[in-house]
PDB file of N, CA and C in Angstrom:
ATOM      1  N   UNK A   1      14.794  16.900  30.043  1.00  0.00           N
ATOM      2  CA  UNK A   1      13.994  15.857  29.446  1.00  0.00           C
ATOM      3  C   UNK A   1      14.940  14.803  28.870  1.00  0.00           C
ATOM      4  N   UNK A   2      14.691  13.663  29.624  1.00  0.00           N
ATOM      5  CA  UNK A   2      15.520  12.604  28.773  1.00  0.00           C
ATOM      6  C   UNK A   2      14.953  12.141  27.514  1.00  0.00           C
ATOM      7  N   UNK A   3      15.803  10.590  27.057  1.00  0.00           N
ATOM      8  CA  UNK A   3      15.389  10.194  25.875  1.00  0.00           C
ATOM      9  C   UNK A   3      14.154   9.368  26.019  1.00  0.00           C
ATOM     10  N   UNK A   4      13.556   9.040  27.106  1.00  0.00           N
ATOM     11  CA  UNK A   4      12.758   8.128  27.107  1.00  0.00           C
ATOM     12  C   UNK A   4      11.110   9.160  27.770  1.00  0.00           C
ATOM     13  N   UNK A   5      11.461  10.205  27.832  1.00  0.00           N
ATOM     14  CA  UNK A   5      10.463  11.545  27.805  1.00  0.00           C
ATOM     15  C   UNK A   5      10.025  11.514  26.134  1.00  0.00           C
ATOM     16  N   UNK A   6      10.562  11.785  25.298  1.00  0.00           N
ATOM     17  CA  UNK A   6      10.174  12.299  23.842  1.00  0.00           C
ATOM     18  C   UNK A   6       8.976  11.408  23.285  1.00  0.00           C
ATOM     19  N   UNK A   7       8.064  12.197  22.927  1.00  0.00           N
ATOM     20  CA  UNK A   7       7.393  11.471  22.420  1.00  0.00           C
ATOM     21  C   UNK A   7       6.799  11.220  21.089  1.00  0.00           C
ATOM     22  N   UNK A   8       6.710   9.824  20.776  1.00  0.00           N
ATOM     23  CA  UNK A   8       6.701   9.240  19.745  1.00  0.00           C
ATOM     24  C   UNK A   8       6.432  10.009  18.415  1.00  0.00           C
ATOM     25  N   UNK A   9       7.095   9.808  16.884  1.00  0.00           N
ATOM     26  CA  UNK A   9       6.881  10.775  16.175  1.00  0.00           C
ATOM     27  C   UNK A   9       5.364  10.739  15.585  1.00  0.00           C
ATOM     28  N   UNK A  10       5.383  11.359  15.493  1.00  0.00           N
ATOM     29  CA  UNK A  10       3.528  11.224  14.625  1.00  0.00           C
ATOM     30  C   UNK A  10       2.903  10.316  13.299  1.00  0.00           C
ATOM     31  N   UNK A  11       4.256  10.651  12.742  1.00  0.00           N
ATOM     32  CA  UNK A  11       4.053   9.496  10.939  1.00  0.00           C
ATOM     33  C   UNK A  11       5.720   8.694  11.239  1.00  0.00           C
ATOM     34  N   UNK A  12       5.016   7.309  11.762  1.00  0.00           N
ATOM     35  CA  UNK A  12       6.301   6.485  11.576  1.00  0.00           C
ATOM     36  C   UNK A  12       7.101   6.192   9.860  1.00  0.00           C
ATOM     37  N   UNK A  13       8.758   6.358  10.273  1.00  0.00           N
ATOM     38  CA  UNK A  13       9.275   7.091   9.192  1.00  0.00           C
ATOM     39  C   UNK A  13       9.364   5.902   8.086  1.00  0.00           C
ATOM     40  N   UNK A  14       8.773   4.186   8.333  1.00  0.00           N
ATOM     41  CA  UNK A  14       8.397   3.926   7.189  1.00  0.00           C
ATOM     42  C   UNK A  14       7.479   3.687   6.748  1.00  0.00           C
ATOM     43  N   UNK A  15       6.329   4.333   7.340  1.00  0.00           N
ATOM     44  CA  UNK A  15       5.509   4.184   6.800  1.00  0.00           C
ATOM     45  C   UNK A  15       4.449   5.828   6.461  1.00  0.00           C
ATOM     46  N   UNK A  16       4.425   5.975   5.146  1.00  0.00           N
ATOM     47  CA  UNK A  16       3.662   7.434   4.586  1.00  0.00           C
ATOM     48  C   UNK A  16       2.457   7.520   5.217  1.00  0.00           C
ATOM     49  N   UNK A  17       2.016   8.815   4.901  1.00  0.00           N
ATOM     50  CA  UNK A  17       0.142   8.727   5.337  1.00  0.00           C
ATOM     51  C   UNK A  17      -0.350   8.178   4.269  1.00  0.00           C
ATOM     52  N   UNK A  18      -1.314   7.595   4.735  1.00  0.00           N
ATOM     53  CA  UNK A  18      -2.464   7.160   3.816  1.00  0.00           C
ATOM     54  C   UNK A  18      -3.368   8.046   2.752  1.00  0.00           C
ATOM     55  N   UNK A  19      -3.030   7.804   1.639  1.00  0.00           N
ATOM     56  CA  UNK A  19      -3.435   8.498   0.224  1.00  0.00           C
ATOM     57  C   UNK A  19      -4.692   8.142   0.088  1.00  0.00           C
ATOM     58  N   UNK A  20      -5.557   8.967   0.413  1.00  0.00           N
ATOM     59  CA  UNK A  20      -6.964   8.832  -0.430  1.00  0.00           C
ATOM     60  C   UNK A  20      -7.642   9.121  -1.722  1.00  0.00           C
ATOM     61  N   UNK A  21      -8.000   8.423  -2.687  1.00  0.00           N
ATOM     62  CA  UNK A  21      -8.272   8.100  -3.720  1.00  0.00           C
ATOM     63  C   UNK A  21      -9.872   7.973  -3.689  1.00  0.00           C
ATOM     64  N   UNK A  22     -10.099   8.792  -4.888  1.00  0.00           N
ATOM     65  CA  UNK A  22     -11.140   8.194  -5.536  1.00  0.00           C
ATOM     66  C   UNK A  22     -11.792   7.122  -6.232  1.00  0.00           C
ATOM     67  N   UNK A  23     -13.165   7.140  -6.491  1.00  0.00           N
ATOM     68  CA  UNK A  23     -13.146   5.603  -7.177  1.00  0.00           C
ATOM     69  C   UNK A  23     -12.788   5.645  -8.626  1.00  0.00           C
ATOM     70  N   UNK A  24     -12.976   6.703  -9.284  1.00  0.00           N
ATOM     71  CA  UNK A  24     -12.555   6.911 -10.691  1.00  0.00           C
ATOM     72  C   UNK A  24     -11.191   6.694 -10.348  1.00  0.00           C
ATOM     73  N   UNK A  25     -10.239   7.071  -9.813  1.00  0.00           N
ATOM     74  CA  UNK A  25      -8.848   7.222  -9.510  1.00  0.00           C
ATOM     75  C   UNK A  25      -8.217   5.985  -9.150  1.00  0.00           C
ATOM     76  N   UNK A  26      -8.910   4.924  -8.579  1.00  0.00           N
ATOM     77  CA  UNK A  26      -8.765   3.997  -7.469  1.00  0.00           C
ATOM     78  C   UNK A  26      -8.857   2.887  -9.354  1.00  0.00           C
ATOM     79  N   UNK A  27     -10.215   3.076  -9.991  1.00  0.00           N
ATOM     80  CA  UNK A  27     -10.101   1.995 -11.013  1.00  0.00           C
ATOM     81  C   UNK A  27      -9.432   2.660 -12.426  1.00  0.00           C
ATOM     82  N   UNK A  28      -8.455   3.863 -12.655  1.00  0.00           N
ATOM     83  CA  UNK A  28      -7.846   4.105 -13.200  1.00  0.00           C
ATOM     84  C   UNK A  28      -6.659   3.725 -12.703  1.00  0.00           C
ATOM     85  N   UNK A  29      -5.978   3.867 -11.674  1.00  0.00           N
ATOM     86  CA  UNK A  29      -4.934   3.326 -11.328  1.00  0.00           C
ATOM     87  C   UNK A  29      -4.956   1.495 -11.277  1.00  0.00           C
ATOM     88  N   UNK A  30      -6.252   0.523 -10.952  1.00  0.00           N
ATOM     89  CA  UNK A  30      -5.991  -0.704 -11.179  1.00  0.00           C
ATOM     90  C   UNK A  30      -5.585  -0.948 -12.636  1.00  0.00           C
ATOM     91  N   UNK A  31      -6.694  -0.191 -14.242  1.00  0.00           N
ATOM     92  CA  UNK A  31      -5.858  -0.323 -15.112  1.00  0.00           C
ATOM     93  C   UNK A  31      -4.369  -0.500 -15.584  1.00  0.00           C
ATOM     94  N   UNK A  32      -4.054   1.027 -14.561  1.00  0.00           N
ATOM     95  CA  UNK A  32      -2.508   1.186 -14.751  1.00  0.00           C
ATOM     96  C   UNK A  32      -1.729  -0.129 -14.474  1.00  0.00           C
ATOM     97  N   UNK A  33      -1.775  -0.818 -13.181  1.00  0.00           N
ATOM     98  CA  UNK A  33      -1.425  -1.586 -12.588  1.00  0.00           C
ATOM     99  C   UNK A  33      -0.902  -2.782 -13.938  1.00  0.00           C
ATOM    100  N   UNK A  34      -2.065  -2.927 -14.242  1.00  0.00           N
ATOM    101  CA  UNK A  34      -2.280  -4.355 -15.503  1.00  0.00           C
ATOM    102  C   UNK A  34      -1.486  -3.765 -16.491  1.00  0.00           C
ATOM    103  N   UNK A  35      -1.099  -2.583 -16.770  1.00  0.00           N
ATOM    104  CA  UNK A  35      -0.306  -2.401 -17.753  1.00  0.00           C
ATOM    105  C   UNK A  35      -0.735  -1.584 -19.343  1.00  0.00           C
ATOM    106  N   UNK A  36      -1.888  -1.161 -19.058  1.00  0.00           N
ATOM    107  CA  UNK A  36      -3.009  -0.442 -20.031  1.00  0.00           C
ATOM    108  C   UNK A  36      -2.773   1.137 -19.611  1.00  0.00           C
ATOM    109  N   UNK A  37      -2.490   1.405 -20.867  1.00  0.00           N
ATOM    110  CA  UNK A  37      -2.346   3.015 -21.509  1.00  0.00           C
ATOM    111  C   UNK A  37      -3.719   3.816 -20.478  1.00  0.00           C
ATOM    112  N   UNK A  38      -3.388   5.033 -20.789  1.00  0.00           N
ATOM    113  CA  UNK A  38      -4.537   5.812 -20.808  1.00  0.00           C
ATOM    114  C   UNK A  38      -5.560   5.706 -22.193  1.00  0.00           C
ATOM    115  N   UNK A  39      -5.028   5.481 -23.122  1.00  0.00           N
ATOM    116  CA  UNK A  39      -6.563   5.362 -24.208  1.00  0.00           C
ATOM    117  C   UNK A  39      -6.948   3.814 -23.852  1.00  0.00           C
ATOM    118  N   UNK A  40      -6.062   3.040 -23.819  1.00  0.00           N
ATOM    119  CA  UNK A  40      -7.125   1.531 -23.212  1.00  0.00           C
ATOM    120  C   UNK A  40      -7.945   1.978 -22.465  1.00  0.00           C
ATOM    121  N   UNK A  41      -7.542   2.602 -21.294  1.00  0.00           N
ATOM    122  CA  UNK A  41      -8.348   2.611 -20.098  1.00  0.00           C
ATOM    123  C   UNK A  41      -9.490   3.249 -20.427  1.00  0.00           C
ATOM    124  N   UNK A  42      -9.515   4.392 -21.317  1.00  0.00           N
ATOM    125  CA  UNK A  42     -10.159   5.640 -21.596  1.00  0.00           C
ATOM    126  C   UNK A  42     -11.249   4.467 -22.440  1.00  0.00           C
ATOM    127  N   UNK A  43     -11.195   3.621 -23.485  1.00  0.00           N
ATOM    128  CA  UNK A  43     -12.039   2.568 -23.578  1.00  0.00           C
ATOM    129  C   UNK A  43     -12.533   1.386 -22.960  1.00  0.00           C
ATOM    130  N   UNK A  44     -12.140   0.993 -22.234  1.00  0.00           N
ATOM    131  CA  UNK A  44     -12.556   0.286 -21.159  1.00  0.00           C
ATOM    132  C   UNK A  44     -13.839   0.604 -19.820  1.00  0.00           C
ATOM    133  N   UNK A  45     -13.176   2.018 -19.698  1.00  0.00           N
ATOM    134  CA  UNK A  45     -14.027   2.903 -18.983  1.00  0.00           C
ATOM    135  C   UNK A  45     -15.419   3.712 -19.766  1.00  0.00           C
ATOM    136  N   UNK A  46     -15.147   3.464 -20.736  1.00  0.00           N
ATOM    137  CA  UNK A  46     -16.007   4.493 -21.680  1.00  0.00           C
ATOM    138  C   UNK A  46     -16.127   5.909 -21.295  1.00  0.00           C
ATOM    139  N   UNK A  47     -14.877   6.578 -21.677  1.00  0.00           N
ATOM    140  CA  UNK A  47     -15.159   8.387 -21.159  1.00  0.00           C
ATOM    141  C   UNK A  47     -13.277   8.530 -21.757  1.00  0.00           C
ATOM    142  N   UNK A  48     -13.345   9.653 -22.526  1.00  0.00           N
ATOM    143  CA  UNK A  48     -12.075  10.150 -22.920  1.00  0.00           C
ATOM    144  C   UNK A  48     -11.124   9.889 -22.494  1.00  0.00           C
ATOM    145  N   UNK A  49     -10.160  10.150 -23.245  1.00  0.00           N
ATOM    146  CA  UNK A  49      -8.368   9.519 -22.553  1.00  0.00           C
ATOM    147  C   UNK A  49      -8.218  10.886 -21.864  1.00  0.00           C
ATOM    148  N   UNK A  50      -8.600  11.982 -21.994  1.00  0.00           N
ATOM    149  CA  UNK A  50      -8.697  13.500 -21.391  1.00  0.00           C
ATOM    150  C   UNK A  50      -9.093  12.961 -20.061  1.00  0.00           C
ATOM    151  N   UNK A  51      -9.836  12.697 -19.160  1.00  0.00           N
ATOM    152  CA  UNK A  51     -10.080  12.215 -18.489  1.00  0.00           C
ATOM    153  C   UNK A  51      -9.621  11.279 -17.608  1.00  0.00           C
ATOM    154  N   UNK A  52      -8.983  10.641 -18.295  1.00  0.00           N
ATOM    155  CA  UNK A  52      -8.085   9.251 -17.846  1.00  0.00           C
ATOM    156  C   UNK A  52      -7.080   9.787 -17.227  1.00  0.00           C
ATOM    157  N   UNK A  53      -6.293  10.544 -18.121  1.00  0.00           N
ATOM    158  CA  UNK A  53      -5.222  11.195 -17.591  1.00  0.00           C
ATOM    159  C   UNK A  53      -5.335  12.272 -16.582  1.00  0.00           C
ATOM    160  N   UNK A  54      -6.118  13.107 -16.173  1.00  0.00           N
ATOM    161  CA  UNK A  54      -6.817  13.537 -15.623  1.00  0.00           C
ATOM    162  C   UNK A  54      -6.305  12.897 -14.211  1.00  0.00           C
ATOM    163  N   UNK A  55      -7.359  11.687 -14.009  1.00  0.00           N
ATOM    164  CA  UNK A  55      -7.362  10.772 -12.860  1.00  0.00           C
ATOM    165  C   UNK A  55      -5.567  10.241 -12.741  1.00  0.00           C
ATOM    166  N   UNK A  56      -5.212   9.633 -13.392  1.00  0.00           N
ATOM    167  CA  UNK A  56      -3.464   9.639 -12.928  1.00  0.00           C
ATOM    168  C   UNK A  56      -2.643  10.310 -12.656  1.00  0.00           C
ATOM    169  N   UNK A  57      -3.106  11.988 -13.246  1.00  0.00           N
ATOM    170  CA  UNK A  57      -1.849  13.160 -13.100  1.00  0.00           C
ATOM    171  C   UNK A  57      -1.997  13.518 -11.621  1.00  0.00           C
ATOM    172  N   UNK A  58      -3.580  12.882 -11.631  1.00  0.00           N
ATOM    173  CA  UNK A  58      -3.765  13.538  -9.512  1.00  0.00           C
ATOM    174  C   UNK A  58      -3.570  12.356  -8.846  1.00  0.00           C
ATOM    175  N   UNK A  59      -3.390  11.062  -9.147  1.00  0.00           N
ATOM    176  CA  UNK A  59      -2.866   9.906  -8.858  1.00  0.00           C
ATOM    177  C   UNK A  59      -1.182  10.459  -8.593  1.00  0.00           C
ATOM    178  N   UNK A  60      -0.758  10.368  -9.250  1.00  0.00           N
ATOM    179  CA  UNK A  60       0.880  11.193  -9.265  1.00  0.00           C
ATOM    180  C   UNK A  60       1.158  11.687  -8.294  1.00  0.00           C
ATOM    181  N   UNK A  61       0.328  13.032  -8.424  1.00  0.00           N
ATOM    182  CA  UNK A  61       0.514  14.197  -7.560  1.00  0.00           C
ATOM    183  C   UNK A  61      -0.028  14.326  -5.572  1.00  0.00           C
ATOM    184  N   UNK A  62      -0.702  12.941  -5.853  1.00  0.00           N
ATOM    185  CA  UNK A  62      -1.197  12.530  -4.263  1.00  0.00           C
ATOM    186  C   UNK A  62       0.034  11.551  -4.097  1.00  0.00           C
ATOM    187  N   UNK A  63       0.787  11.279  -4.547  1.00  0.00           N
ATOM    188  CA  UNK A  63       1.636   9.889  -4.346  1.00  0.00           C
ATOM    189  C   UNK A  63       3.014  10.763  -4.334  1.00  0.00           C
ATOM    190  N   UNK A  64       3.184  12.185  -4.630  1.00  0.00           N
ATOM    191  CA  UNK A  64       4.067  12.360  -4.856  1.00  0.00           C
ATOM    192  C   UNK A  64       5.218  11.955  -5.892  1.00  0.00           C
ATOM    193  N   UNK A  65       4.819  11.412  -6.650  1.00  0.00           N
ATOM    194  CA  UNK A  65       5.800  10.741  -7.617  1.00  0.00           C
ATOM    195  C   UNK A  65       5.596  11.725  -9.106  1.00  0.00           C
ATOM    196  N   UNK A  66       6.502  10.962 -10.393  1.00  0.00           N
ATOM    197  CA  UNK A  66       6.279  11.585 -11.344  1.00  0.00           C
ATOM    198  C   UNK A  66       6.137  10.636 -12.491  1.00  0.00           C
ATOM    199  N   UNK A  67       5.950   9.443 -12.217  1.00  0.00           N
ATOM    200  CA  UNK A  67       4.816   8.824 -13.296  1.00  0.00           C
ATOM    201  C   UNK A  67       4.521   7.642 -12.414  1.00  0.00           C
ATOM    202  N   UNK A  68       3.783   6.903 -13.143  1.00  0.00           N
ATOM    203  CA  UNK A  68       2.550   5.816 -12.614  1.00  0.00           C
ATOM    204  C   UNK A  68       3.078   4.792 -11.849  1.00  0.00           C
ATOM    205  N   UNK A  69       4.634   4.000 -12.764  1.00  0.00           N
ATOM    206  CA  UNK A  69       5.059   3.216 -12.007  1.00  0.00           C
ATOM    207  C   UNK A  69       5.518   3.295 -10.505  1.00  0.00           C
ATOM    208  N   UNK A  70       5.820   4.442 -10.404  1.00  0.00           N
ATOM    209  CA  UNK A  70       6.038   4.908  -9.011  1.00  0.00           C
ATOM    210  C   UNK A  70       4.767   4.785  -7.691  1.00  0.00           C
ATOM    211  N   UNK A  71       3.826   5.301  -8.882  1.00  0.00           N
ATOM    212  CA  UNK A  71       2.313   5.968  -8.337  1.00  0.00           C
ATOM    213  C   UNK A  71       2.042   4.697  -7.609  1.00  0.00           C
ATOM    214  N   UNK A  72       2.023   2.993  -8.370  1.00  0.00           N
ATOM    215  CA  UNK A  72       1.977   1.901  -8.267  1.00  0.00           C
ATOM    216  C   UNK A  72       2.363   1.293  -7.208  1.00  0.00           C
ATOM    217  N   UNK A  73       3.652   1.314  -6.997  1.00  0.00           N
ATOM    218  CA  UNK A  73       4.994   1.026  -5.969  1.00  0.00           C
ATOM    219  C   UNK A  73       4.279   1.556  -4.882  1.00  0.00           C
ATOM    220  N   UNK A  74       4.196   2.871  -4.765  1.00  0.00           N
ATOM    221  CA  UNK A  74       3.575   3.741  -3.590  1.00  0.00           C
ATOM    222  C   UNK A  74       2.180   3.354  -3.249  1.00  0.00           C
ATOM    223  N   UNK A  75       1.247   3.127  -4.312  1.00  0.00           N
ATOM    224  CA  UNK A  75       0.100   2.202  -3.428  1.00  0.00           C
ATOM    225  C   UNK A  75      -0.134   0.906  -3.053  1.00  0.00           C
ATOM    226  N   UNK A  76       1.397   0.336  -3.830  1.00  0.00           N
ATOM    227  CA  UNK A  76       0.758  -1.485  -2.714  1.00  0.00           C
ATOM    228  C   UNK A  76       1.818  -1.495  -1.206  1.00  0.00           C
ATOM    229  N   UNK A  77       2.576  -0.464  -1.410  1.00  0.00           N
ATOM    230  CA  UNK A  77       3.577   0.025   0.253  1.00  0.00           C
ATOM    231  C   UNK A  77       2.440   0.243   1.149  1.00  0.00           C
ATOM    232  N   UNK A  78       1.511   1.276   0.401  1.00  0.00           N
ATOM    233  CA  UNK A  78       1.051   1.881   1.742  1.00  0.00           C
ATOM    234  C   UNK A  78      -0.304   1.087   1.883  1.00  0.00           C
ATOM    235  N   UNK A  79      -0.572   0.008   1.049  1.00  0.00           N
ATOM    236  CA  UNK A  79      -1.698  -0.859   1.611  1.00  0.00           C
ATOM    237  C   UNK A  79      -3.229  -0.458   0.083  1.00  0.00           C
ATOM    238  N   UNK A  80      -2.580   0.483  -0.505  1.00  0.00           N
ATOM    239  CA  UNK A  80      -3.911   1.730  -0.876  1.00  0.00           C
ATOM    240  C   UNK A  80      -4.528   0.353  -2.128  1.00  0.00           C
ATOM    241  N   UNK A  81      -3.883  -0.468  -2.316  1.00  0.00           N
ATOM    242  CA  UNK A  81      -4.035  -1.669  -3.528  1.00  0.00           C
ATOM    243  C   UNK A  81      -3.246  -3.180  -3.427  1.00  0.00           C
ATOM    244  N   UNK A  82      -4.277  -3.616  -3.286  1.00  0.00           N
ATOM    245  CA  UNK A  82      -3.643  -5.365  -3.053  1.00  0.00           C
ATOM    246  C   UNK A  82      -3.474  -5.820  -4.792  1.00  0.00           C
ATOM    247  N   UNK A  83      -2.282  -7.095  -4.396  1.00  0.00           N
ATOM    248  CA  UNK A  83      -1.836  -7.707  -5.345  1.00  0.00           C
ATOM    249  C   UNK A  83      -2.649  -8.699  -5.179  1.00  0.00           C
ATOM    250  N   UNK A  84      -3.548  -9.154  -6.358  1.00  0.00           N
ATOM    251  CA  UNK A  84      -4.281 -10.252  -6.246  1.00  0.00           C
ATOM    252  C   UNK A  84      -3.341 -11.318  -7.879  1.00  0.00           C
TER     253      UNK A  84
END
């Protein structure tokens, strides 16, 4: 088998799979974005900062990262949040 046999890899290597998010998750992370805590958000949203955090620690943990700014970085790469 030559080189032009192999076929193509499955997840091109710059670009990740696509992270699916919730909508609680999706408008906890736009907070993040703007720069608002988890208790802002947790008022903004009306529902506990327990909660808030909640939605970012699995924000994190789908993004692979280990805090938000990352979480951030990783969703306007992969498309998951536009910069308006």
């Amino acid at each position: 088998m030559n080189r032009s046999d192999k076929a193509p890899p499955l997840i091109s290597p710059t670009r990740a799979p696509h992270v699916h998010l919730t909508p609680k998750e999706r408008e906890a992370l736009h907070w993040s974005m703007l720069g608002k805590t988890a208790w802002e958000t947790s008022r903004i949203q009306d529902c506990s900062e327990a909660a808030i955090n909640f939605h970012l620690c699995n924000i994190r943990r789908k993004f692979g990262v280990c805090n938000m700014r990352a979480a951030v970085v990783k969703a306007i790469e992969q498309g998951v949040v536009q910069l308006d």
